[in-house]
PDB file of N, CA and C in Angstrom:
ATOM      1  N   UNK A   1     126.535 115.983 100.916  1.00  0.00           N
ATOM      2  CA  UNK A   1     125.918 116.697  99.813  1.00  0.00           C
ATOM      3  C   UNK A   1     127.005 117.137  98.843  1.00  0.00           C
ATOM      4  N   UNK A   2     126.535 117.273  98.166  1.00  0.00           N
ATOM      5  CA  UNK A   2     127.557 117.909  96.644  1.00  0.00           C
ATOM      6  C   UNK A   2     127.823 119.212  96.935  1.00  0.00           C
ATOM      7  N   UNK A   3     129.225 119.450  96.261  1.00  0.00           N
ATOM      8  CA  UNK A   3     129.576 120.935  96.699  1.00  0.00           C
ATOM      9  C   UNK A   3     129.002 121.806  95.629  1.00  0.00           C
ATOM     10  N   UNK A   4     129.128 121.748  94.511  1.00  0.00           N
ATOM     11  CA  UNK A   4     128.283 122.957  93.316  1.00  0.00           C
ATOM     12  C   UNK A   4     127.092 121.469  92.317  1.00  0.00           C
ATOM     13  N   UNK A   5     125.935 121.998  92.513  1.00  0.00           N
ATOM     14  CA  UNK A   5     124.757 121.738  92.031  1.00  0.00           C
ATOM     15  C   UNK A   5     124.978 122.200  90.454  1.00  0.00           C
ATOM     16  N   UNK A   6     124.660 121.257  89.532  1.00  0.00           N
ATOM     17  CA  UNK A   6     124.430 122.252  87.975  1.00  0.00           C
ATOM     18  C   UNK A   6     123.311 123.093  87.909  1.00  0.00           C
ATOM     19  N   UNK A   7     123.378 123.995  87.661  1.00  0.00           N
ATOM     20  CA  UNK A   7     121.946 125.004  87.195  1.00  0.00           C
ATOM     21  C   UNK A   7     120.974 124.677  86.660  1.00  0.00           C
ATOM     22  N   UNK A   8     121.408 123.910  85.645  1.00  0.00           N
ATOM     23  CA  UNK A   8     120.237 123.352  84.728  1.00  0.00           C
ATOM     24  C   UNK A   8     119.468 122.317  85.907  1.00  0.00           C
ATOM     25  N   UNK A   9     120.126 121.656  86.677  1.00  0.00           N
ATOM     26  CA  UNK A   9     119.618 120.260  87.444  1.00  0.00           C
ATOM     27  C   UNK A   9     118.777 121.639  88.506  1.00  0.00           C
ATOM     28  N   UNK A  10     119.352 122.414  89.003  1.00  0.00           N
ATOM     29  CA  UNK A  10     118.380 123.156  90.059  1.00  0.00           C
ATOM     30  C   UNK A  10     117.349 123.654  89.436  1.00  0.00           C
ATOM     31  N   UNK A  11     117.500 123.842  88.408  1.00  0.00           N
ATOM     32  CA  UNK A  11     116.225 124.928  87.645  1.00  0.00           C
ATOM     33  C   UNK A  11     115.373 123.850  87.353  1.00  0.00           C
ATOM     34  N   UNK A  12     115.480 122.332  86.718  1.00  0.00           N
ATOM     35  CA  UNK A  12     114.673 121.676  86.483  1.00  0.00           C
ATOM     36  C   UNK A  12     113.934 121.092  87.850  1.00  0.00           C
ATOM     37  N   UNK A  13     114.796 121.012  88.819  1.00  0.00           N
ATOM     38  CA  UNK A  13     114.084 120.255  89.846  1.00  0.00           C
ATOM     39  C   UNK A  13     113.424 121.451  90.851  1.00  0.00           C
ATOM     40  N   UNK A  14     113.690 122.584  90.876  1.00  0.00           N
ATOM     41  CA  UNK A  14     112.800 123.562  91.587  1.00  0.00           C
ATOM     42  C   UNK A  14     111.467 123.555  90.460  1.00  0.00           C
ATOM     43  N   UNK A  15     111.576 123.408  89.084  1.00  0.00           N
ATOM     44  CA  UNK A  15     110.186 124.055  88.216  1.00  0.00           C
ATOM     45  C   UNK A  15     109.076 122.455  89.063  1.00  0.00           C
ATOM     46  N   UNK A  16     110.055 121.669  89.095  1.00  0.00           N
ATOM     47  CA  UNK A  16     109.146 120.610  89.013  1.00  0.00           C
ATOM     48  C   UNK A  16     108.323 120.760  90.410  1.00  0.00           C
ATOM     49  N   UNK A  17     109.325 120.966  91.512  1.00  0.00           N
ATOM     50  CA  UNK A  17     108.771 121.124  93.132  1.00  0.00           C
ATOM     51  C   UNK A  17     107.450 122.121  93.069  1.00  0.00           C
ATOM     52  N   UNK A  18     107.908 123.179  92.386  1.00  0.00           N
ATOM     53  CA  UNK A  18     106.996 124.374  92.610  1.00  0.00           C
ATOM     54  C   UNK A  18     105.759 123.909  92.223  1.00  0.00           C
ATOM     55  N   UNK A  19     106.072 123.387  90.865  1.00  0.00           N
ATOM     56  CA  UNK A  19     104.806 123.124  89.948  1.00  0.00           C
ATOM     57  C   UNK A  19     103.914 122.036  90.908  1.00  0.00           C
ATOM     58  N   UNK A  20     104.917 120.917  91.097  1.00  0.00           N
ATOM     59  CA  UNK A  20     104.137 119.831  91.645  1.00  0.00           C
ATOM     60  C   UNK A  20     103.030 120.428  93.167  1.00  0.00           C
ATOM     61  N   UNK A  21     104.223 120.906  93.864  1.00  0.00           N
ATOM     62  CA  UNK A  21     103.534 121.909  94.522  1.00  0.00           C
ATOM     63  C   UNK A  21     101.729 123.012  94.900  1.00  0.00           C
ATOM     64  N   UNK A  22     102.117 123.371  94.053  1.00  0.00           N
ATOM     65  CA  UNK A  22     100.965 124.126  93.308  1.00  0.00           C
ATOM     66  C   UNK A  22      99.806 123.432  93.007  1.00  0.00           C
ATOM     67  N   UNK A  23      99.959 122.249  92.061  1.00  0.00           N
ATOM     68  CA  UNK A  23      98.909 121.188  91.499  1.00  0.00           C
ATOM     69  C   UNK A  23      98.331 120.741  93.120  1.00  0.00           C
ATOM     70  N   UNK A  24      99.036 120.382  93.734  1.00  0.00           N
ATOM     71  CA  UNK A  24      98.769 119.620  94.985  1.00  0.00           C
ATOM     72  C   UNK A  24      97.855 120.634  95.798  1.00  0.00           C
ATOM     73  N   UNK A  25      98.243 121.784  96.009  1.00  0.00           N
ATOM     74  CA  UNK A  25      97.188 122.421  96.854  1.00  0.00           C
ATOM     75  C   UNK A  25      96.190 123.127  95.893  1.00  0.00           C
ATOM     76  N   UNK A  26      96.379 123.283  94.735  1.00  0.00           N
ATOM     77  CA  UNK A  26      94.786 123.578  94.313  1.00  0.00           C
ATOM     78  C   UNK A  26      94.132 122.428  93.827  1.00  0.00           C
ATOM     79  N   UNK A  27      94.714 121.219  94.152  1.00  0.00           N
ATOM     80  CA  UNK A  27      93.828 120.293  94.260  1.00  0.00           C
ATOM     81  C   UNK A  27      93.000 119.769  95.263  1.00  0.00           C
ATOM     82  N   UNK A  28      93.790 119.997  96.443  1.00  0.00           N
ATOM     83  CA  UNK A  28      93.256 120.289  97.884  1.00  0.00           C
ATOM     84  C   UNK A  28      92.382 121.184  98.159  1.00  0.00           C
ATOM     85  N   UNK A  29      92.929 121.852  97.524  1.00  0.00           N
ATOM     86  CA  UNK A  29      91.884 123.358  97.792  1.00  0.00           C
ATOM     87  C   UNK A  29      90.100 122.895  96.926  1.00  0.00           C
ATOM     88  N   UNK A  30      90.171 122.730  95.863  1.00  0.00           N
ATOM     89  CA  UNK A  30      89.372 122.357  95.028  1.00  0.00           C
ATOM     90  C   UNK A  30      88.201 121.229  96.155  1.00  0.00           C
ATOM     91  N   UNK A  31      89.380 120.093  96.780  1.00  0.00           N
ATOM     92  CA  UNK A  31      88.467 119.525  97.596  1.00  0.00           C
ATOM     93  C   UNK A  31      87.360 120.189  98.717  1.00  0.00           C
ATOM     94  N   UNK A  32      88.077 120.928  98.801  1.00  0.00           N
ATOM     95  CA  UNK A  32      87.470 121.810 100.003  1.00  0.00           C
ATOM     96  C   UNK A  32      86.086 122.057  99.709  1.00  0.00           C
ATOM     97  N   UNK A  33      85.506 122.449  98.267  1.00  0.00           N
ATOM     98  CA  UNK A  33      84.170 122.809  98.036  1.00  0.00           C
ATOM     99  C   UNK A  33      82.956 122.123  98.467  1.00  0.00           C
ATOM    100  N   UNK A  34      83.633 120.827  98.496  1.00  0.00           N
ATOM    101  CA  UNK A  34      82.194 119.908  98.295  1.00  0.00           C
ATOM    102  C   UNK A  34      81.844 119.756  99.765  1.00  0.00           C
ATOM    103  N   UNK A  35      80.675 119.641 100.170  1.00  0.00           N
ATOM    104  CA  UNK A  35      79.922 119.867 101.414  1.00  0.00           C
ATOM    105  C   UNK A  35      80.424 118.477 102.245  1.00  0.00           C
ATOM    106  N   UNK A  36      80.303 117.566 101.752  1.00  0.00           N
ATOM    107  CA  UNK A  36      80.377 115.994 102.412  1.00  0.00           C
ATOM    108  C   UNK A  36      81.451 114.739 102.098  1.00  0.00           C
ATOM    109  N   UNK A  37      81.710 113.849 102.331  1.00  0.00           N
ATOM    110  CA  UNK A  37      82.612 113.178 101.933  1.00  0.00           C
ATOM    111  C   UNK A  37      81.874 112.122 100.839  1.00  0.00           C
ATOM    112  N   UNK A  38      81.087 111.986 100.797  1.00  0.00           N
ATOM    113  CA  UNK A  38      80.545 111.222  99.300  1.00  0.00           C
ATOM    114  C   UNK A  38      80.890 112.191  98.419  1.00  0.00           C
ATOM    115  N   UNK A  39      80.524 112.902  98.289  1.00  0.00           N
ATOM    116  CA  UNK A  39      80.720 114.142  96.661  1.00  0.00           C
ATOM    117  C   UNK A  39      82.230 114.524  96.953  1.00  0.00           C
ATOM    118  N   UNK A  40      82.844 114.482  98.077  1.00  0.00           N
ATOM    119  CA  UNK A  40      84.611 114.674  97.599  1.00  0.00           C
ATOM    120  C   UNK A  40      84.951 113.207  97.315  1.00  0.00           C
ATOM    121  N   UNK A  41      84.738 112.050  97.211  1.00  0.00           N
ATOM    122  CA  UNK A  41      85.313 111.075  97.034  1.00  0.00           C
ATOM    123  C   UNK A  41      85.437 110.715  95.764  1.00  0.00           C
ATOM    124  N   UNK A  42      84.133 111.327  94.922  1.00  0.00           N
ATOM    125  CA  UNK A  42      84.039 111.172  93.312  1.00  0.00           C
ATOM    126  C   UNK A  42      84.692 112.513  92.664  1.00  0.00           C
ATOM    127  N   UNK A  43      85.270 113.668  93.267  1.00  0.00           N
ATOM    128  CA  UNK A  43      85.777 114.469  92.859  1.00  0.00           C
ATOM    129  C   UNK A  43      86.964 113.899  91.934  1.00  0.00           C
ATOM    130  N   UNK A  44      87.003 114.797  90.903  1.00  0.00           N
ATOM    131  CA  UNK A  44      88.212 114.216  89.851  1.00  0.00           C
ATOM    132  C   UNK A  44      89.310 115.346  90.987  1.00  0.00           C
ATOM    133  N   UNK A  45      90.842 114.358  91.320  1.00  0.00           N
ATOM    134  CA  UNK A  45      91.976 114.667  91.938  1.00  0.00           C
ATOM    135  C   UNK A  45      93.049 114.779  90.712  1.00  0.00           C
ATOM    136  N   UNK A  46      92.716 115.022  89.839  1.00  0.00           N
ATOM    137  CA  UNK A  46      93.870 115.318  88.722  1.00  0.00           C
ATOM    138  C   UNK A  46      95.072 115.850  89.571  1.00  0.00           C
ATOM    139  N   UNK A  47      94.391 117.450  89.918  1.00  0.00           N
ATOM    140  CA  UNK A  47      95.824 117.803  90.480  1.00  0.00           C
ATOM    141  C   UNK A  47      96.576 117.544  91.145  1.00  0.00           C
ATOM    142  N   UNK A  48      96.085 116.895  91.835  1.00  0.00           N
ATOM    143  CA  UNK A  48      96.519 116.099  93.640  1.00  0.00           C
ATOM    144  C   UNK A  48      97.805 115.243  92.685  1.00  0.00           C
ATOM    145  N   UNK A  49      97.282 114.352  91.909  1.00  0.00           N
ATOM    146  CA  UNK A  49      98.026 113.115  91.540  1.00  0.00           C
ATOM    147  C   UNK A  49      98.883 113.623  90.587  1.00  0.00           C
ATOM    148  N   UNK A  50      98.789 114.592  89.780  1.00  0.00           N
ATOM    149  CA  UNK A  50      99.570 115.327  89.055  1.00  0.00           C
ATOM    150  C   UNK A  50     101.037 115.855  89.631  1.00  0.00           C
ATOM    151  N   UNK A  51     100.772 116.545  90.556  1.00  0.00           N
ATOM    152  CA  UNK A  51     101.381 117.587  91.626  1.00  0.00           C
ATOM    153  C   UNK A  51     102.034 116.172  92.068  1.00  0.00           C
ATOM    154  N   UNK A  52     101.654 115.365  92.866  1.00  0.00           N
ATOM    155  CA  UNK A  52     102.640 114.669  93.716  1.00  0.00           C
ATOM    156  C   UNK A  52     103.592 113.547  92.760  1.00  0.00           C
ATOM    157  N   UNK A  53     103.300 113.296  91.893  1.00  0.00           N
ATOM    158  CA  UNK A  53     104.245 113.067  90.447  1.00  0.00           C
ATOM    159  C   UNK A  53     105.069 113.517  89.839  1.00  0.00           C
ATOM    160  N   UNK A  54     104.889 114.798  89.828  1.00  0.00           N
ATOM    161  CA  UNK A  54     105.993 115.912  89.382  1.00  0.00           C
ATOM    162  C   UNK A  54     107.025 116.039  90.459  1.00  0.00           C
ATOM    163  N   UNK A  55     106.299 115.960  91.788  1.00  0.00           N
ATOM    164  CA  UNK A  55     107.485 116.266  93.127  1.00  0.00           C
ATOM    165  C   UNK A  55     108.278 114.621  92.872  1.00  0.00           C
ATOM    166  N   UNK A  56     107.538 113.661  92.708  1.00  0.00           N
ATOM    167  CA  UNK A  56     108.236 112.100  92.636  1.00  0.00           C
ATOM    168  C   UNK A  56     109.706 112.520  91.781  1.00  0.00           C
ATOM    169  N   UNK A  57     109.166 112.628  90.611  1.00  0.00           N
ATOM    170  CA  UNK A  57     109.759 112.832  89.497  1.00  0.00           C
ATOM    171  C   UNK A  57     111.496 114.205  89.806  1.00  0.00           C
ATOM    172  N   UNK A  58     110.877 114.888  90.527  1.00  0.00           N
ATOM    173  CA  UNK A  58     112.425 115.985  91.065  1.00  0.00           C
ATOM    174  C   UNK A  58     113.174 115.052  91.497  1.00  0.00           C
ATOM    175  N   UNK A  59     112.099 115.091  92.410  1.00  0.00           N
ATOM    176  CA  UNK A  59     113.630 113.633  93.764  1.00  0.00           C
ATOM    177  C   UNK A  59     113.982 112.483  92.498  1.00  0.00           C
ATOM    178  N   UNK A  60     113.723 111.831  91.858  1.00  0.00           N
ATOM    179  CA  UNK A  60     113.945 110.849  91.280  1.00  0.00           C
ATOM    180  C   UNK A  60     115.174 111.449  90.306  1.00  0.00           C
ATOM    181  N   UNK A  61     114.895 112.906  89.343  1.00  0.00           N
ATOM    182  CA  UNK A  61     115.839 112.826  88.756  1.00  0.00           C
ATOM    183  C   UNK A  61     117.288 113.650  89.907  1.00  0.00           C
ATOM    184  N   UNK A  62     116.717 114.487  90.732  1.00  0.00           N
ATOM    185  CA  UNK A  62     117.510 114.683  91.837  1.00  0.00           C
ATOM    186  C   UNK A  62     118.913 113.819  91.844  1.00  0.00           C
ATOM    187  N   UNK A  63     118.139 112.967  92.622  1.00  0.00           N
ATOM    188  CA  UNK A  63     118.944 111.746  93.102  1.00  0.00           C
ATOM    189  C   UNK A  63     119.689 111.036  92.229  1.00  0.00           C
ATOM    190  N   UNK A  64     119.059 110.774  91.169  1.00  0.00           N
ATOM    191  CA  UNK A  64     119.860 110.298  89.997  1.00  0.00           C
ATOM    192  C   UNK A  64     120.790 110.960  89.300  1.00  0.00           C
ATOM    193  N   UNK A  65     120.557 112.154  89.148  1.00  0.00           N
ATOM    194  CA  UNK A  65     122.289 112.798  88.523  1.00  0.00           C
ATOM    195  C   UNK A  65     123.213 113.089  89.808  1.00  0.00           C
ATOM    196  N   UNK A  66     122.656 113.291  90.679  1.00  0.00           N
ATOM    197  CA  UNK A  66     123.979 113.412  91.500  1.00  0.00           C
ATOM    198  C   UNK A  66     124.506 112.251  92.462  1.00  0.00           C
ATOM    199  N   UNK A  67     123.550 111.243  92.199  1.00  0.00           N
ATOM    200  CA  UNK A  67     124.148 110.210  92.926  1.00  0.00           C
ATOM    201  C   UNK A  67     125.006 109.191  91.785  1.00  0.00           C
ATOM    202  N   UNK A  68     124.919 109.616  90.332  1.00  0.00           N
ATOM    203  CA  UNK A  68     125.252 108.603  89.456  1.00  0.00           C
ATOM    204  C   UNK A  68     124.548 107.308  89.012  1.00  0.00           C
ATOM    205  N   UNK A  69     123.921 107.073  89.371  1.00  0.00           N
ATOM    206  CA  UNK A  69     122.904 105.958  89.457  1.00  0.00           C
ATOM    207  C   UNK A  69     121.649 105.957  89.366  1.00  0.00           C
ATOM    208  N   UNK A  70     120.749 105.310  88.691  1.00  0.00           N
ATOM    209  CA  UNK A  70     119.221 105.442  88.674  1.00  0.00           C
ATOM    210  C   UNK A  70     119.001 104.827  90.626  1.00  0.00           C
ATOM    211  N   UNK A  71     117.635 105.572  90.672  1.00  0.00           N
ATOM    212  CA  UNK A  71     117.245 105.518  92.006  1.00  0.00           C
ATOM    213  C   UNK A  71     116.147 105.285  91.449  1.00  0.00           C
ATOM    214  N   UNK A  72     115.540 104.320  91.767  1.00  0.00           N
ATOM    215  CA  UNK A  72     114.100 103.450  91.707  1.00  0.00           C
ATOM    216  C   UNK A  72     113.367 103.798  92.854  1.00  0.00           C
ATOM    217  N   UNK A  73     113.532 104.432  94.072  1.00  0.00           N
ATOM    218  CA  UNK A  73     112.572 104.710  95.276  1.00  0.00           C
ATOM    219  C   UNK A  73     111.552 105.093  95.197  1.00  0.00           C
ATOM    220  N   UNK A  74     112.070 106.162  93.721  1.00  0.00           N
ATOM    221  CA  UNK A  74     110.527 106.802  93.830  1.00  0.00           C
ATOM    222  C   UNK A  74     110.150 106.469  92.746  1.00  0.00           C
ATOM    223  N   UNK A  75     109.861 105.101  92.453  1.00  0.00           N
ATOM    224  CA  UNK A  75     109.502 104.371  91.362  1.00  0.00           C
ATOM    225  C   UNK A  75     108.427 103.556  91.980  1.00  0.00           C
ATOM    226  N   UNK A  76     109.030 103.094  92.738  1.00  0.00           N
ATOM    227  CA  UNK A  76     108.364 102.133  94.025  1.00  0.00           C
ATOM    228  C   UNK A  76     107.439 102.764  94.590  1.00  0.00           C
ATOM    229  N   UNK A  77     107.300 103.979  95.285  1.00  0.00           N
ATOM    230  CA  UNK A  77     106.643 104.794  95.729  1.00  0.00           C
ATOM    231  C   UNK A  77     105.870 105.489  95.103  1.00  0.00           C
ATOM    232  N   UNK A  78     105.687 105.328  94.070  1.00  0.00           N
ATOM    233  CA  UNK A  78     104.281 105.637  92.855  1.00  0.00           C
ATOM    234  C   UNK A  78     103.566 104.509  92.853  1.00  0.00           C
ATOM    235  N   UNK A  79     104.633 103.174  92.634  1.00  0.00           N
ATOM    236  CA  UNK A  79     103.736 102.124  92.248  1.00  0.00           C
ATOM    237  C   UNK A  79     102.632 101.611  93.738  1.00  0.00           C
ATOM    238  N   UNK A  80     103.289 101.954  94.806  1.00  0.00           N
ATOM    239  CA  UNK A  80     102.776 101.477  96.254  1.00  0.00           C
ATOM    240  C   UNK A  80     101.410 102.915  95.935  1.00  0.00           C
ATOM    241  N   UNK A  81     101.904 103.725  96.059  1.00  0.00           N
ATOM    242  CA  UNK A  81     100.497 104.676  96.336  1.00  0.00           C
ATOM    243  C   UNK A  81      99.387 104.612  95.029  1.00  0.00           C
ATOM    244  N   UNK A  82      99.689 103.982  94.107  1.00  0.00           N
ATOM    245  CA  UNK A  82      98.707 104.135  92.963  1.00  0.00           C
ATOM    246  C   UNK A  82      98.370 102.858  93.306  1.00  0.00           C
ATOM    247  N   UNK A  83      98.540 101.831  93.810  1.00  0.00           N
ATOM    248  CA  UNK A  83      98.127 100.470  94.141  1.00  0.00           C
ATOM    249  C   UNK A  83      97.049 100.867  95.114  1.00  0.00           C
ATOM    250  N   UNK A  84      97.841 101.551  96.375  1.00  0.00           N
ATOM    251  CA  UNK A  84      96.886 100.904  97.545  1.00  0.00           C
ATOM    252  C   UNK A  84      95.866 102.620  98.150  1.00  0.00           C
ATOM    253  N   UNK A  85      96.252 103.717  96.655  1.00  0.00           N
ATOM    254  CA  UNK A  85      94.915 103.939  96.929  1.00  0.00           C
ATOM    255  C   UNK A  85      93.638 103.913  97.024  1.00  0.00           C
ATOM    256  N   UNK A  86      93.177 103.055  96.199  1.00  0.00           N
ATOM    257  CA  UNK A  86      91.834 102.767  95.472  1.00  0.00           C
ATOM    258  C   UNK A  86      91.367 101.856  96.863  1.00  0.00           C
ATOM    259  N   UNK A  87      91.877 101.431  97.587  1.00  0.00           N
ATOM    260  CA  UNK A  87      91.588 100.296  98.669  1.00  0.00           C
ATOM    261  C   UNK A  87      91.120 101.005  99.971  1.00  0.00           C
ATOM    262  N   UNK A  88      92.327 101.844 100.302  1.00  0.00           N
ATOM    263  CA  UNK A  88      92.113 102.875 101.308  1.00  0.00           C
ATOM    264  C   UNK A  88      90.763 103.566 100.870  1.00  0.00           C
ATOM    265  N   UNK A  89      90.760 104.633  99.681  1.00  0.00           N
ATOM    266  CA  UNK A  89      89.340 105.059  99.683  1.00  0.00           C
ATOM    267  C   UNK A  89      87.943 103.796  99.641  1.00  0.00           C
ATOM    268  N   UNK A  90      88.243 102.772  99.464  1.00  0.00           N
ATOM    269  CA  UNK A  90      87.090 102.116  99.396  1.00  0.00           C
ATOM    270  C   UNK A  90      86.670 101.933 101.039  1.00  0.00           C
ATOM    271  N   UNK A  91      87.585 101.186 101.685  1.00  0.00           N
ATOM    272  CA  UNK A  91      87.479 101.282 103.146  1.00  0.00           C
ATOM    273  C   UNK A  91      87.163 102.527 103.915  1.00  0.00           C
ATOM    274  N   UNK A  92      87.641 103.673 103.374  1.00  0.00           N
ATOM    275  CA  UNK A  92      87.080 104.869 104.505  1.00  0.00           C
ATOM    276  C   UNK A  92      85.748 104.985 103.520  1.00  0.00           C
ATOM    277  N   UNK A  93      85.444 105.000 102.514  1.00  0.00           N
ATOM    278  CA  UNK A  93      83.896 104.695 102.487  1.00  0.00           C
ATOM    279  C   UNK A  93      82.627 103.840 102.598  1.00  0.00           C
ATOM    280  N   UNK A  94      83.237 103.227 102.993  1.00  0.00           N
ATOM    281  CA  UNK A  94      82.380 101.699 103.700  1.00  0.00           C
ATOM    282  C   UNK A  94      82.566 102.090 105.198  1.00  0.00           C
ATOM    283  N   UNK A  95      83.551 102.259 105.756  1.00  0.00           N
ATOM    284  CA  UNK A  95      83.022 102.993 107.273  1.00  0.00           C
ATOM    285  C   UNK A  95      82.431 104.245 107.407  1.00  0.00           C
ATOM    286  N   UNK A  96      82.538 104.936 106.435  1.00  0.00           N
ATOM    287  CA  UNK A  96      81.649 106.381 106.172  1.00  0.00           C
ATOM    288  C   UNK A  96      80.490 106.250 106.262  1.00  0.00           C
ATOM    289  N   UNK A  97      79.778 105.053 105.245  1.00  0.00           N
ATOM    290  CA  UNK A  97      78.746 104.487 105.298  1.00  0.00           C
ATOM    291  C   UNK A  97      77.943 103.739 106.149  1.00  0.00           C
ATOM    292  N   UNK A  98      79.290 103.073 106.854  1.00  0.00           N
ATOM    293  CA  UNK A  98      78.571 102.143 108.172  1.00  0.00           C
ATOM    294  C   UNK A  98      77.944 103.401 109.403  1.00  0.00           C
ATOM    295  N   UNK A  99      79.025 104.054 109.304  1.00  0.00           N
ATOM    296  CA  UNK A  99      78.984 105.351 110.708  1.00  0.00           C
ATOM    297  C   UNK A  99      77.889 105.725 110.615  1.00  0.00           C
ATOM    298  N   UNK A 100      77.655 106.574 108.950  1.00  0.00           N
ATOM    299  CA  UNK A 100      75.882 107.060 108.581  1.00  0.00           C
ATOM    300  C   UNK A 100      74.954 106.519 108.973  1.00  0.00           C
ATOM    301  N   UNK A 101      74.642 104.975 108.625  1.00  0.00           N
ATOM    302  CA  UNK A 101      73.542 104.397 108.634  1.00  0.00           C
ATOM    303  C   UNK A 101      73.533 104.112 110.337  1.00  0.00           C
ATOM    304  N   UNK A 102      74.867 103.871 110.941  1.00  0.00           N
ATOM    305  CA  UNK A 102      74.191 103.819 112.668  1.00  0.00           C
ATOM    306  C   UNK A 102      73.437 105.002 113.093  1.00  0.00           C
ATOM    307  N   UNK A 103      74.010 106.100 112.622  1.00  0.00           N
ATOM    308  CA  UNK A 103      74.006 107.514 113.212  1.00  0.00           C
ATOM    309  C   UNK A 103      72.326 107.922 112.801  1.00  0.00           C
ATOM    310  N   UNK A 104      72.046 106.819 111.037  1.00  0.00           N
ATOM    311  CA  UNK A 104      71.044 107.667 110.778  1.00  0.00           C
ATOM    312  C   UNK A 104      71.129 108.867 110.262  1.00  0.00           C
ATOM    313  N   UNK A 105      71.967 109.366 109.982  1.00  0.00           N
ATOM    314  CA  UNK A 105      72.240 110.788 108.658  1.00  0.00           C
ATOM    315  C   UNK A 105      70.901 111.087 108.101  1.00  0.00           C
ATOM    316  N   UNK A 106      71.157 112.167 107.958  1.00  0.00           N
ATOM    317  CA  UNK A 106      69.487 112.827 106.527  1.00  0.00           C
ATOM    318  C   UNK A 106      70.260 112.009 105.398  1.00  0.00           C
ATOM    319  N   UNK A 107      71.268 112.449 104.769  1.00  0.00           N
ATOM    320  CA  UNK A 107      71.633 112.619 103.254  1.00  0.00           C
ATOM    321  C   UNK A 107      72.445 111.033 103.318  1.00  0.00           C
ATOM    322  N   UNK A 108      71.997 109.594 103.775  1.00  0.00           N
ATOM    323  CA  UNK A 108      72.764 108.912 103.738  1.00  0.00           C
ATOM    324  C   UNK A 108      72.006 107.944 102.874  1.00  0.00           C
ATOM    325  N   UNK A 109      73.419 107.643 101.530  1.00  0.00           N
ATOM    326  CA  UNK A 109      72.257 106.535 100.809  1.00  0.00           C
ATOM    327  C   UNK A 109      71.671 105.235 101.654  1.00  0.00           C
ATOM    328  N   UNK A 110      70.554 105.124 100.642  1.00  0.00           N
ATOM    329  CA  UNK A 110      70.168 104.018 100.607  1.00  0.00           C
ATOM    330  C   UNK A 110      70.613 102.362 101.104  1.00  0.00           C
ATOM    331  N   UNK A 111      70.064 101.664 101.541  1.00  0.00           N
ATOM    332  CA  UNK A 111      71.054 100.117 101.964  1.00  0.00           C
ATOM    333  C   UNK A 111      70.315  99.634 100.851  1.00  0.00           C
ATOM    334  N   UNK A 112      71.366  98.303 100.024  1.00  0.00           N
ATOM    335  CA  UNK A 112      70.846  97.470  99.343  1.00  0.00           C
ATOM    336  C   UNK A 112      69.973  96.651  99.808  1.00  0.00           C
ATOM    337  N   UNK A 113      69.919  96.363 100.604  1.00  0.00           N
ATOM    338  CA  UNK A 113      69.097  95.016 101.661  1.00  0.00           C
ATOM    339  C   UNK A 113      67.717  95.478 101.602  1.00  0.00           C
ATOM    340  N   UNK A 114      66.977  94.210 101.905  1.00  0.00           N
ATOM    341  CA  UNK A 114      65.669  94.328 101.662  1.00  0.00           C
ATOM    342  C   UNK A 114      65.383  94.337 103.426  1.00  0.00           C
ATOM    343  N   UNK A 115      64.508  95.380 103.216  1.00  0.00           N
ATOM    344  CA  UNK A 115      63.975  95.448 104.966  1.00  0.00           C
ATOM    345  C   UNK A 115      62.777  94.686 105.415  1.00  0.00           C
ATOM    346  N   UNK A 116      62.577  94.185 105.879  1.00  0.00           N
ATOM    347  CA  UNK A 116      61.670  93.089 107.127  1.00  0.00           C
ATOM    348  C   UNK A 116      60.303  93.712 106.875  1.00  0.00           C
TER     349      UNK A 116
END
């Protein structure tokens, strides 16, 4: 590790942690309201994705002034989680859905299929 940190580099990368921070659990928190996992899945996650961008963004410039060098990791690591979220939520809601309709749920939509 580096022996003296610049001020300016700590002050920018703590506003960002805190902040990012913050966004992240009252975005979490926010999730918390909705009764079921259909109505949290369409919830707008602004903060969530906000918050964990801003934390990207510390480490990124972090790493980059004191290592001398641009650090792409967490370049990569935006582009991987903004890729392969939309996939993940589609899959845990298609087994959400499958689980319902075995189980028979009250509140479970509709099947497209035409019944017998």
């Amino acid at each position: 590790m580096i022996d003296a940190l610049p001020l300016w580099l700590a002050i920018l990368v703590s506003v960002c942690v805190v902040v990012g921070a913050g966004l992240t659990m009252a975005g979490c928190l926010g999730l918390v309201r909705f009764p079921d996992f259909y109505r949290r899945i369409h919830a707008p996650t602004m903060g969530t994705s906000m918050g964990g961008g801003l934390i990207l963004l510390a480490s990124a410039i972090f790493f980059t002034v004191t290592g001398q060098r641009l650090v792409i990791h967490e370049l990569v690591i935006f582009l991987f989680v903004t890729v392969t979220t939309p996939v993940t939520l589609m899959l845990l809601a298609r087994a959400t859905l499958f689980r319902d309709r075995i189980e028979e749920a009250r509140e479970t939509p509709p099947s497209d299929e035409a019944k017998d």
